[in-house]
PDB file of N, CA and C in Angstrom:
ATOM      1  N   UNK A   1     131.831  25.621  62.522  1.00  0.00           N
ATOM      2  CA  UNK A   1     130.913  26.683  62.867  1.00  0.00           C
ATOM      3  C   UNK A   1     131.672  28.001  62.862  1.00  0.00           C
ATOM      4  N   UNK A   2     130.709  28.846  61.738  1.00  0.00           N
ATOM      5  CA  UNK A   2     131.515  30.339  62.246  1.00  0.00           C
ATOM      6  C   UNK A   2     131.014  31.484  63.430  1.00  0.00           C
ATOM      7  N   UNK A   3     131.980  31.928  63.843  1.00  0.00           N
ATOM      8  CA  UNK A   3     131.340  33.221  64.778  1.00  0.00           C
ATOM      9  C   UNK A   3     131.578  34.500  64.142  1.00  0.00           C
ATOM     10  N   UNK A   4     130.437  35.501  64.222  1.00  0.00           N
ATOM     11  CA  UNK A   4     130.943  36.744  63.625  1.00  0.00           C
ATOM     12  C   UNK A   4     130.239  37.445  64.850  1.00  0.00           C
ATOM     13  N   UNK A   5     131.022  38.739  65.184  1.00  0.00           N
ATOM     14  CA  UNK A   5     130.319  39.896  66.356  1.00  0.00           C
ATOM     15  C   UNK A   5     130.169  41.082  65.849  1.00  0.00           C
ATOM     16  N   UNK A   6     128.709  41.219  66.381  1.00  0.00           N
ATOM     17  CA  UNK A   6     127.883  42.542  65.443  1.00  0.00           C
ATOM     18  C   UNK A   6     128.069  43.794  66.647  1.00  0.00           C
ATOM     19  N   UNK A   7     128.330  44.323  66.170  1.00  0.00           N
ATOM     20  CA  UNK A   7     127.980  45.250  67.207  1.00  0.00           C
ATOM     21  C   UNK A   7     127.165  46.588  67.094  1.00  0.00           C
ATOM     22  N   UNK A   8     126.756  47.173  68.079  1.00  0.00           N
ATOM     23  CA  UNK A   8     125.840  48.420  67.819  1.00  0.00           C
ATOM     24  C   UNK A   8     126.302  49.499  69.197  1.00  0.00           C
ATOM     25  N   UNK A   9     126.111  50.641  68.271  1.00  0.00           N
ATOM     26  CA  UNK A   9     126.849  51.702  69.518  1.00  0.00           C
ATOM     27  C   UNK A   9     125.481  52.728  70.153  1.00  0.00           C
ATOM     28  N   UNK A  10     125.572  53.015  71.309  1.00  0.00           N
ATOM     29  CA  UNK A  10     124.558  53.651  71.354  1.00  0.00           C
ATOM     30  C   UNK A  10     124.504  55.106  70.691  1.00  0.00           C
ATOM     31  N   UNK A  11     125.985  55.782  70.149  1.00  0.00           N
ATOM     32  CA  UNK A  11     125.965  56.531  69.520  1.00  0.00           C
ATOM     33  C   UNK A  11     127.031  56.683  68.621  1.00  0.00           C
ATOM     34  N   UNK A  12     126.849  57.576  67.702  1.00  0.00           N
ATOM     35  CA  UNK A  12     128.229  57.474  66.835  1.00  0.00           C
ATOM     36  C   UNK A  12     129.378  58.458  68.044  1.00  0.00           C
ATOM     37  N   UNK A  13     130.773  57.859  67.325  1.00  0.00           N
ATOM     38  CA  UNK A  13     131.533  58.730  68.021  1.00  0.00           C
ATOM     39  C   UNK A  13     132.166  57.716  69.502  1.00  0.00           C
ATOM     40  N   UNK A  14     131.260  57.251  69.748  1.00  0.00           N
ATOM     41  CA  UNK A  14     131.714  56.249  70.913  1.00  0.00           C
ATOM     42  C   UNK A  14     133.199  55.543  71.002  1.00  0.00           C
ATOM     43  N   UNK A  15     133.513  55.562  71.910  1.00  0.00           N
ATOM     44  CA  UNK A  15     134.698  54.771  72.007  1.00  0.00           C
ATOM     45  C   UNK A  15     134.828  53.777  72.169  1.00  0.00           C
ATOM     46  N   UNK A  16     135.948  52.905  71.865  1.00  0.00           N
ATOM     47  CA  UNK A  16     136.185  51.706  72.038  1.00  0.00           C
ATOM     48  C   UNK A  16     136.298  51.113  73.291  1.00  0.00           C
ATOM     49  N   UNK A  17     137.025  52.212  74.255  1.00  0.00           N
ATOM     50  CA  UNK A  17     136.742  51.612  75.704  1.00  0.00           C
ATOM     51  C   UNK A  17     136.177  52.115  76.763  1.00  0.00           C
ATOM     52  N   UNK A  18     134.644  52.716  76.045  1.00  0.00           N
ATOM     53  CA  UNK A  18     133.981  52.797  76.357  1.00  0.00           C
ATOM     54  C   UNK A  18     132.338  52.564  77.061  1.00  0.00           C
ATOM     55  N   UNK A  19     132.479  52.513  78.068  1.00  0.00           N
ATOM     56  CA  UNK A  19     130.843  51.044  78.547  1.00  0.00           C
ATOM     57  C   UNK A  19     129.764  51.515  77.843  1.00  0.00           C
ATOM     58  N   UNK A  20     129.618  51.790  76.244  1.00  0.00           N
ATOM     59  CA  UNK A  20     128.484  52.153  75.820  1.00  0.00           C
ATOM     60  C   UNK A  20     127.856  51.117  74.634  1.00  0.00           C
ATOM     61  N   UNK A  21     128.652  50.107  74.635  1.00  0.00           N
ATOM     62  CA  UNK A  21     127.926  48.905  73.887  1.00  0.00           C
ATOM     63  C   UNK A  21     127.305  48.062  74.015  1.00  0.00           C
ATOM     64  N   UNK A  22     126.624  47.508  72.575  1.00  0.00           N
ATOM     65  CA  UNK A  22     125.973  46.245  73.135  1.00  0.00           C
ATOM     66  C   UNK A  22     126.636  45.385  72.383  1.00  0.00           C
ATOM     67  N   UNK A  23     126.982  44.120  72.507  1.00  0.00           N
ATOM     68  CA  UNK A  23     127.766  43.175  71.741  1.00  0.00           C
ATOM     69  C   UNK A  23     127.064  41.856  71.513  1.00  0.00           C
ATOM     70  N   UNK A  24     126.630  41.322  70.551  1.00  0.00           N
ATOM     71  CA  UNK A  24     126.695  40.454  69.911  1.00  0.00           C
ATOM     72  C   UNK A  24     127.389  39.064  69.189  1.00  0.00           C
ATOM     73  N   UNK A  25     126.778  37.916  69.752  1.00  0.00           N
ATOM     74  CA  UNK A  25     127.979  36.927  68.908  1.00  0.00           C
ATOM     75  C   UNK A  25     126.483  36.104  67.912  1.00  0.00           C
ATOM     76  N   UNK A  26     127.151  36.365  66.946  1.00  0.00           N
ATOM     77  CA  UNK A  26     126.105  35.424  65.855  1.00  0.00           C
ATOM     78  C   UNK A  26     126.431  33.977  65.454  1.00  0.00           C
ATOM     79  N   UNK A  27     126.307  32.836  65.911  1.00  0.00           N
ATOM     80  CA  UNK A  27     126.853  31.743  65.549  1.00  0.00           C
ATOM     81  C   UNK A  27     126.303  30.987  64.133  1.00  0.00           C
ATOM     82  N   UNK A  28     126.936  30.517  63.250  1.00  0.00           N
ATOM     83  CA  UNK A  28     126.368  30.087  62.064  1.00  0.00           C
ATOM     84  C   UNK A  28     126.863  28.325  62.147  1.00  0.00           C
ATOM     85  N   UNK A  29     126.148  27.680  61.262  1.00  0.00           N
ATOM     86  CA  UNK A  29     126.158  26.485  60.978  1.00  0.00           C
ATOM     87  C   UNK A  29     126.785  26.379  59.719  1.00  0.00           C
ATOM     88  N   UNK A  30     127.658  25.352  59.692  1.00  0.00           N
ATOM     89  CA  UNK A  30     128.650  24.938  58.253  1.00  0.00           C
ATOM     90  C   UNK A  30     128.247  25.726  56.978  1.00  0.00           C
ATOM     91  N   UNK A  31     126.721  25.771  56.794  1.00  0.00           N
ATOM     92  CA  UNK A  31     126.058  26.090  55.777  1.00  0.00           C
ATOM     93  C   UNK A  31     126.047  27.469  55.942  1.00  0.00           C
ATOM     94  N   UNK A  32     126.410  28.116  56.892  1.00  0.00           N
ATOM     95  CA  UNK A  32     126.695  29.803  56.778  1.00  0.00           C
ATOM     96  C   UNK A  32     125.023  30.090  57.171  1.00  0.00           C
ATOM     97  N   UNK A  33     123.723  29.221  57.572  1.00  0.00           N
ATOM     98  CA  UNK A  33     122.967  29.717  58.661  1.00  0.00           C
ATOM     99  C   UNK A  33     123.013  30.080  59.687  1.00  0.00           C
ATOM    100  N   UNK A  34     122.338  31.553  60.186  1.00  0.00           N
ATOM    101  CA  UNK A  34     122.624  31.816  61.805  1.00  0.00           C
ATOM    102  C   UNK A  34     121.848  30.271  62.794  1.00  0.00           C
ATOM    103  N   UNK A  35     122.509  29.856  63.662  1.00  0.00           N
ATOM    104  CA  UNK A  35     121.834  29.242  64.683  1.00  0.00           C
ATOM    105  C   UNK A  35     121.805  29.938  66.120  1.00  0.00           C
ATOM    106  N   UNK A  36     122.185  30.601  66.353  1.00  0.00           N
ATOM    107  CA  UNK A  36     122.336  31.623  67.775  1.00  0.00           C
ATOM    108  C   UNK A  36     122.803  32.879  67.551  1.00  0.00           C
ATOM    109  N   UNK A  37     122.074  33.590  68.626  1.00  0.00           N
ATOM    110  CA  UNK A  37     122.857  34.819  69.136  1.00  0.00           C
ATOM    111  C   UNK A  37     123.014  34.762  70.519  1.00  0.00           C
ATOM    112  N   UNK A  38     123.863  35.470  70.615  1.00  0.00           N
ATOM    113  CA  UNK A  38     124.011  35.343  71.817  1.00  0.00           C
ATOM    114  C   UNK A  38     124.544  36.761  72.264  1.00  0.00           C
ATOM    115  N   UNK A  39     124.339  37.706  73.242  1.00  0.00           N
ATOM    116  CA  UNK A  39     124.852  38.913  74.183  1.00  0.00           C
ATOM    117  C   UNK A  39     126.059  38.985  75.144  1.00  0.00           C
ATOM    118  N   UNK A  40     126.823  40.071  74.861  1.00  0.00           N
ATOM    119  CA  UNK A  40     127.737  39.844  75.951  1.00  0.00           C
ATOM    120  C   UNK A  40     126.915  39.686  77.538  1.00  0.00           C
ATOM    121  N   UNK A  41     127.373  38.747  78.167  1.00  0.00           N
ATOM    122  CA  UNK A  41     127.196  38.627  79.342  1.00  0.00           C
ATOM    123  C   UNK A  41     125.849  38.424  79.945  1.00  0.00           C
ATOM    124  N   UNK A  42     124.758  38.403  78.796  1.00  0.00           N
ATOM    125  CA  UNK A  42     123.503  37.916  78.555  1.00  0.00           C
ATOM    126  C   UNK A  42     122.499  39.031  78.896  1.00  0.00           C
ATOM    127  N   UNK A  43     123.065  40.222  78.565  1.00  0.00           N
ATOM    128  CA  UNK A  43     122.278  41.323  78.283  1.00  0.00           C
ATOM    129  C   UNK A  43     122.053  42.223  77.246  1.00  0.00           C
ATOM    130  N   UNK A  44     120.908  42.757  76.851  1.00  0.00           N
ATOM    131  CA  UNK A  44     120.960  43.555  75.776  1.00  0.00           C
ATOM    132  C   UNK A  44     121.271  45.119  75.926  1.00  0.00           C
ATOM    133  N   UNK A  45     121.678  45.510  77.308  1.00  0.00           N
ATOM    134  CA  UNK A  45     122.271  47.034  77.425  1.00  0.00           C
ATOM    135  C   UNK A  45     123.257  47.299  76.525  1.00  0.00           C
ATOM    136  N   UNK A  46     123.263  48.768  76.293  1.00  0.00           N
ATOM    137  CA  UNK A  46     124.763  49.006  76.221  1.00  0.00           C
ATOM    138  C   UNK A  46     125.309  49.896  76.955  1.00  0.00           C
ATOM    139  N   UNK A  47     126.110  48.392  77.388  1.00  0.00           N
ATOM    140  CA  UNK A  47     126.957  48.848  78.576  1.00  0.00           C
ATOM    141  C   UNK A  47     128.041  47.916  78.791  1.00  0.00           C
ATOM    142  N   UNK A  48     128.548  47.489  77.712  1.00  0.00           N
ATOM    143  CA  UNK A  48     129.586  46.671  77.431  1.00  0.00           C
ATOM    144  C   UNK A  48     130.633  47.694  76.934  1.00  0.00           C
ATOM    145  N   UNK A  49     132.032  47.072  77.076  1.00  0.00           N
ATOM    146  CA  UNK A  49     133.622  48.261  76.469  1.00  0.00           C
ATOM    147  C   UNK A  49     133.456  47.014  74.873  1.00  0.00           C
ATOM    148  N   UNK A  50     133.798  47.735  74.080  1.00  0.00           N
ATOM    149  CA  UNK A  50     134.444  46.910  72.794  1.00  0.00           C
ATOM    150  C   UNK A  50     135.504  46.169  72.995  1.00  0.00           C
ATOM    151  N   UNK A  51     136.740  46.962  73.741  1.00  0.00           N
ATOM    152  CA  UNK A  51     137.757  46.192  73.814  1.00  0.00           C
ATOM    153  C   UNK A  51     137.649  45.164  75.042  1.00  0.00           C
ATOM    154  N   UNK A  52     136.838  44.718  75.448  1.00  0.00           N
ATOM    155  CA  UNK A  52     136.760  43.856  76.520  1.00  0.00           C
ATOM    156  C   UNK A  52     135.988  42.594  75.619  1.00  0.00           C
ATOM    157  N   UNK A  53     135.491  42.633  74.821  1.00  0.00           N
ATOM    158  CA  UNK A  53     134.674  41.382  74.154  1.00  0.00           C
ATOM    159  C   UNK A  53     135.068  40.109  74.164  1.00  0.00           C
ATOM    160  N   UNK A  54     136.258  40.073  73.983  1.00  0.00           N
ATOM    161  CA  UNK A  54     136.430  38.466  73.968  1.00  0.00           C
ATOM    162  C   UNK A  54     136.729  37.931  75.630  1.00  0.00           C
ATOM    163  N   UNK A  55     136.452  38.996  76.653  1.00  0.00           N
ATOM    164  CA  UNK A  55     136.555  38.195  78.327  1.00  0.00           C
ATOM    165  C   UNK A  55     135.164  38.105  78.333  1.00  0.00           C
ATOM    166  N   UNK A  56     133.901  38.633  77.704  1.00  0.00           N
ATOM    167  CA  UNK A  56     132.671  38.495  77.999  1.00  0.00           C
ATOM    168  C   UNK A  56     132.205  36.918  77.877  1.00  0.00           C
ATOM    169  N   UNK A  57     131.261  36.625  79.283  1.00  0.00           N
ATOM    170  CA  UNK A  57     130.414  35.654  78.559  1.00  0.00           C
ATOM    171  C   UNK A  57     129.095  36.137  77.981  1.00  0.00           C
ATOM    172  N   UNK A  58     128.998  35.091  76.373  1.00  0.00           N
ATOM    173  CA  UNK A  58     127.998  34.944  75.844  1.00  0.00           C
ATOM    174  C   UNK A  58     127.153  33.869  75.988  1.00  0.00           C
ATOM    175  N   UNK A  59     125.356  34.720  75.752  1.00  0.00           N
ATOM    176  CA  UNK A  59     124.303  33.688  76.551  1.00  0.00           C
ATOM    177  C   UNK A  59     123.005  34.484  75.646  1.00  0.00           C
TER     178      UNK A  59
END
């Protein structure tokens, strides 16, 4: 299974460690279909840092 993380800023210019994201994990199946998404920490704000993504839980 692959994971890829999408992300979206609430504006350009934003920083990386900045609480203005929303983060995304897209999970795919062997066949390179999405089967999940999932949110950092199981919200769709942005109000996630970029550089914090991989301590987030996804849900």
């Amino acid at each position: 299974m692959a994971i890829l993380y999408i992300l979206d800023m609430l504006k350009p210019g934003t920083g990386e460690d900045e609480p203005k994201w929303q983060i995304r994990k897209i999970e795919y199946d062997d066949y390179g279909n999405p089967i999940a998404v999932k949110f950092a920490e199981g919200t769709i704000g942005f109000d996630k840092v970029w550089d914090n993504r991989a301590s987030y839980t996804y849900s």
